[in-house]
N, C-alpha and C. Protein backbone atom coordinates (compact mmCIF):
# COMPACT_ATOMS: atom_id res chain seq x y z
N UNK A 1 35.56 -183.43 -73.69
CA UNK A 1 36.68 -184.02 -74.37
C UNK A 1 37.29 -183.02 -75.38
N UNK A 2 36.83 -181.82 -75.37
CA UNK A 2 37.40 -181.25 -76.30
C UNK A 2 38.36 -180.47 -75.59
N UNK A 3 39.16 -180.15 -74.84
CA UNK A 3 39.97 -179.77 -74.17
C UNK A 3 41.34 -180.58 -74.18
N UNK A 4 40.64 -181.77 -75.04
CA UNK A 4 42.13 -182.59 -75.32
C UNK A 4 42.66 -181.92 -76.36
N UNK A 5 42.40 -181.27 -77.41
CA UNK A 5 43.13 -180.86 -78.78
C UNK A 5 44.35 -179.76 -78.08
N UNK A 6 44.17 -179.19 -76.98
CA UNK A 6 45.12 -178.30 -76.59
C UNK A 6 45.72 -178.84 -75.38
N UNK A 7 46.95 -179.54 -75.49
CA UNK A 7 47.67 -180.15 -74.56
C UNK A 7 48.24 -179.49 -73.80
N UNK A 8 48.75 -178.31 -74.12
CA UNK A 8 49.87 -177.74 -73.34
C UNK A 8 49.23 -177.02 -72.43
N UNK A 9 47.40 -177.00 -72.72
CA UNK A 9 46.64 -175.92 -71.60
C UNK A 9 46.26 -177.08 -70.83
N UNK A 10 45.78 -178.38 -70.84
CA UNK A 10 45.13 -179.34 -69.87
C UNK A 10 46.20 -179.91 -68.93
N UNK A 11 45.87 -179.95 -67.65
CA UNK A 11 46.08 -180.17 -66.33
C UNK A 11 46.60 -181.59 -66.57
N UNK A 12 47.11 -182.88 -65.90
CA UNK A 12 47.04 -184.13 -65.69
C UNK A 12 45.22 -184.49 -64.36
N UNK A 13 45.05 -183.40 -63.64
CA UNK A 13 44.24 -183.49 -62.30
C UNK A 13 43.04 -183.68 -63.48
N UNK A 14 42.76 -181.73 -64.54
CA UNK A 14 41.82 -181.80 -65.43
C UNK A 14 41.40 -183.10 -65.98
N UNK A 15 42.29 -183.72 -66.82
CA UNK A 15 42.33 -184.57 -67.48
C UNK A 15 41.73 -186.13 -66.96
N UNK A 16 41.82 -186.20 -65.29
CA UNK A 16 41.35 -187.40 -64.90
C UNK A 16 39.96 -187.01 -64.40
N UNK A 17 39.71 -185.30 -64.33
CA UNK A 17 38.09 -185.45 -63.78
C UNK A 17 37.48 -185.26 -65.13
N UNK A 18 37.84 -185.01 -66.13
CA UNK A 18 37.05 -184.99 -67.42
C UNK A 18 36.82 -186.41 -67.85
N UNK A 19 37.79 -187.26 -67.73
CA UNK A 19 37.39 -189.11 -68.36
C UNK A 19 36.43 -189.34 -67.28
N UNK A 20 36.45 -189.16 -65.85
CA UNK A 20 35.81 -189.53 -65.01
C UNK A 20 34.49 -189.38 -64.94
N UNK A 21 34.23 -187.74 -65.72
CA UNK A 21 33.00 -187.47 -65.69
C UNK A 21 32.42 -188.27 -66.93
N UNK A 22 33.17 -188.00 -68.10
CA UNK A 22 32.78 -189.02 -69.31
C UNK A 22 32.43 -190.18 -69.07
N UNK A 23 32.87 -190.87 -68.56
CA UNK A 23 32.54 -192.31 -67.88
C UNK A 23 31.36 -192.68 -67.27
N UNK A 24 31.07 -191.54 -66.98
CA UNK A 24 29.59 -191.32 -65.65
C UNK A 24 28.75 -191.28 -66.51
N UNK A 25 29.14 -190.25 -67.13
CA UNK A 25 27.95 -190.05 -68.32
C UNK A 25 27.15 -191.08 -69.56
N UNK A 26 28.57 -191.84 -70.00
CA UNK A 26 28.15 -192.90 -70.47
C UNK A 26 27.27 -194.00 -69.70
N UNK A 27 28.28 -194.37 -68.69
CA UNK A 27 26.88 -195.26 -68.35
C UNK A 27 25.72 -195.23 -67.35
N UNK A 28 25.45 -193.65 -67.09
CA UNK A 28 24.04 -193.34 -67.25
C UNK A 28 23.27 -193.55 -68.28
N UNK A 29 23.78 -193.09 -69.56
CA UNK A 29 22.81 -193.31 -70.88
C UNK A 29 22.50 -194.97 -70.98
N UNK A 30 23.94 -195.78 -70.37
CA UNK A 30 23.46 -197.03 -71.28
C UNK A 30 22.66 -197.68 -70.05
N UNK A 31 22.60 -197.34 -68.99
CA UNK A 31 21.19 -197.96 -68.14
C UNK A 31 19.99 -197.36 -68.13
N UNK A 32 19.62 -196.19 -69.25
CA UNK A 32 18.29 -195.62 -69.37
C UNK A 32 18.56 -196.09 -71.02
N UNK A 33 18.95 -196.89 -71.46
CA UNK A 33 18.66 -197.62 -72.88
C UNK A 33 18.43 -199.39 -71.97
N UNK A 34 17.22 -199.55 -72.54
CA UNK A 34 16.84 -201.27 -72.26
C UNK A 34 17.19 -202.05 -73.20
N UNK A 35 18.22 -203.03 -72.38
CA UNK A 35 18.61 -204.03 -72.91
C UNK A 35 17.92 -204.59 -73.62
N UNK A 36 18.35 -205.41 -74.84
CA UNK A 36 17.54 -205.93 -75.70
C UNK A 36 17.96 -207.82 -75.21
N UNK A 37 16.48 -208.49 -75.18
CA UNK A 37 16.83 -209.77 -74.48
C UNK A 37 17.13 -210.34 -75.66
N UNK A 38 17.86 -211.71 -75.60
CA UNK A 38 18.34 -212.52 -76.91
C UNK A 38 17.33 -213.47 -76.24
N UNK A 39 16.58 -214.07 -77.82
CA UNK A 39 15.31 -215.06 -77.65
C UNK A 39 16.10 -216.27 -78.85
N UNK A 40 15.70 -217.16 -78.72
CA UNK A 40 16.06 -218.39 -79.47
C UNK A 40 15.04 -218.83 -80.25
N UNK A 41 14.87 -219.51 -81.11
CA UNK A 41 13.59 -219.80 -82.00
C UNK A 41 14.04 -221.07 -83.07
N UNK A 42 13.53 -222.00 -82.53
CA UNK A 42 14.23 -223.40 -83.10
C UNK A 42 12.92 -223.35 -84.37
N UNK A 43 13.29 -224.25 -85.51
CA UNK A 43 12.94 -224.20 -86.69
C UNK A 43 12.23 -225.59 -86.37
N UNK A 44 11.36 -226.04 -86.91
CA UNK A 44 10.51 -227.76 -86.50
C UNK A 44 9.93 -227.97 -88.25
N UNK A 45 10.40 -229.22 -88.48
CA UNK A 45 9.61 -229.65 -89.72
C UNK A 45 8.45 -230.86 -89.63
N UNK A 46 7.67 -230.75 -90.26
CA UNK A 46 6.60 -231.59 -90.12
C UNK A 46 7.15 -232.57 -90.94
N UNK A 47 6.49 -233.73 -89.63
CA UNK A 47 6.57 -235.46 -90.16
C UNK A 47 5.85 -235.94 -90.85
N UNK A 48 6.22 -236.92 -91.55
CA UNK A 48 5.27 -237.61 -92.18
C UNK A 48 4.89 -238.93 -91.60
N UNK A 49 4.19 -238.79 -91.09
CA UNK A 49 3.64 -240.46 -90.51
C UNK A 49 2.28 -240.96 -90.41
N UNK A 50 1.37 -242.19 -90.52
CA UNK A 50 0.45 -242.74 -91.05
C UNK A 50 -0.25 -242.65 -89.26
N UNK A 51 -1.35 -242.69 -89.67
CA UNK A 51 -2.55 -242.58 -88.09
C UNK A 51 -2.29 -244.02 -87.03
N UNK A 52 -1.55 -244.66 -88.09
CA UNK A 52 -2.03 -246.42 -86.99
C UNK A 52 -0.46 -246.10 -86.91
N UNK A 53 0.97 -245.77 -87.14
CA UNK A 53 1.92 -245.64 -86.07
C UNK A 53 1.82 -244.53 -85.24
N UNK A 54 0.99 -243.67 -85.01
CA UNK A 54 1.01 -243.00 -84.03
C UNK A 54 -0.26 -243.22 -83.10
N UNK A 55 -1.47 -244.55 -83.21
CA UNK A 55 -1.75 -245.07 -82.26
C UNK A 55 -1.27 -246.31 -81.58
N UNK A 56 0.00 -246.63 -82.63
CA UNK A 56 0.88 -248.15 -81.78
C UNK A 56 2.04 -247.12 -81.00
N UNK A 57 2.36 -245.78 -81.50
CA UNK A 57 2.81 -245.38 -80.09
C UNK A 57 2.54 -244.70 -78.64
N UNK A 58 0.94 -244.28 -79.65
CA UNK A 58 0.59 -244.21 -77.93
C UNK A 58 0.29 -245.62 -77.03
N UNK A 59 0.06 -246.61 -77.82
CA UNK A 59 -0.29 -248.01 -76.86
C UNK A 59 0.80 -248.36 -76.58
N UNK A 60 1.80 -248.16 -77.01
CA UNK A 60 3.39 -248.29 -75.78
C UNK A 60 3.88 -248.13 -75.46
N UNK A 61 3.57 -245.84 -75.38
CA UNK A 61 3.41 -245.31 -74.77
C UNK A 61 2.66 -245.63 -72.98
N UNK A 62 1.49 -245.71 -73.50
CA UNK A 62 0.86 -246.29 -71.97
C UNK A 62 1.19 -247.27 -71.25
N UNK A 63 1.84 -248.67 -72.30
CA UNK A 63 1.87 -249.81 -71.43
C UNK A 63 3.57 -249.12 -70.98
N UNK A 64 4.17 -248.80 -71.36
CA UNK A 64 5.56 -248.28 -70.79
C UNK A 64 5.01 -247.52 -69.35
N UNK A 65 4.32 -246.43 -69.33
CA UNK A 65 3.95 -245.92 -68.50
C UNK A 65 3.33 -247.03 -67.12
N UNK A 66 2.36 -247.97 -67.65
CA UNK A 66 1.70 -248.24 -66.82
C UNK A 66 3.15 -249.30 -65.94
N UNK A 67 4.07 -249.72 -66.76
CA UNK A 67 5.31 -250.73 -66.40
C UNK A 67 5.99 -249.76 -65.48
N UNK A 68 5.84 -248.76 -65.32
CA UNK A 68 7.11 -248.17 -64.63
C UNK A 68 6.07 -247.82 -63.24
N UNK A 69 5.03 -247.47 -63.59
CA UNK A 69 3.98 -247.03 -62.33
C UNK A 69 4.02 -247.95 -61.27
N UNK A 70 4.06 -249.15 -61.78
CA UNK A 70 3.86 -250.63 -61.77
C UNK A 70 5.06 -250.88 -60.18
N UNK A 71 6.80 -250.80 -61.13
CA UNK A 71 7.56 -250.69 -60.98
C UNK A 71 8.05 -249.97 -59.41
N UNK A 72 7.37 -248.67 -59.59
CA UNK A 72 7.41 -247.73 -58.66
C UNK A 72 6.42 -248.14 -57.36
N UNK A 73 5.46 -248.79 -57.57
CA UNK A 73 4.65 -248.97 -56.50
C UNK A 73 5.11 -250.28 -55.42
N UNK A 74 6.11 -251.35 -56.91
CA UNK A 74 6.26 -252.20 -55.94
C UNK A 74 7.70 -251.69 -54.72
N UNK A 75 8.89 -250.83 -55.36
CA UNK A 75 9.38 -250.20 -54.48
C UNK A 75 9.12 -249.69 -53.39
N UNK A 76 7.81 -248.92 -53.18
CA UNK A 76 7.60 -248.02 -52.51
C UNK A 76 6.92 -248.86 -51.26
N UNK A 77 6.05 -250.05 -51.83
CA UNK A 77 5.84 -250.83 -51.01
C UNK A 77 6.60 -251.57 -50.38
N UNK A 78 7.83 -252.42 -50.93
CA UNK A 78 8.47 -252.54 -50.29
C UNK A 78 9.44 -251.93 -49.29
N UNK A 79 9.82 -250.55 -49.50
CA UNK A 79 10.69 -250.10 -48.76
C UNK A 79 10.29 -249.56 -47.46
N UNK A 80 8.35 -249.64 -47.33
CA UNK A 80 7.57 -249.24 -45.89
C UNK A 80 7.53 -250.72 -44.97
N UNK A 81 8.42 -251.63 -45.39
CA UNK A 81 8.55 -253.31 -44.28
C UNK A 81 9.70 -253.03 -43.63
């Protein structure tokens, strides 16, 4: 690129194999530089909650679970008549 400061000596032909080669050159370098990955990182605050609501939600937790299992079996049975 330094052949640009003297205009009246550079070619128009010069001039398109010199960007051309510049061009090359650049992004050779930037595919032997490794990308840097973008990672996310969510922030979490601790709850405050007592031992007996978080065993009344696992008990309806399960009975939810066991209602839909429930649910699903009678489908499945029915739809093999």
């Amino acid at each position: 690129m330094k052949e640009l400061n003297d205009k009246e000596e550079i070619k128009l032909i010069g001039l398109i194999g010199n960007l051309k080669t510049h061009e090359m050159e650049r992004k050779a370098r930037e595919e032997t530089v490794p990308q840097k990955k973008k990672t996310i990182a969510f922030k979490s605050t601790p709850t405050i909650s007592d031992d007996d609501d978080e065993e009344e939600d696992d008990e309806d937790f399960s009975l939810l679970v066991r209602n839909v299992k429930r649910i699903y079996n009678k489908a499945k049975f029915n739809n093999r008549r």
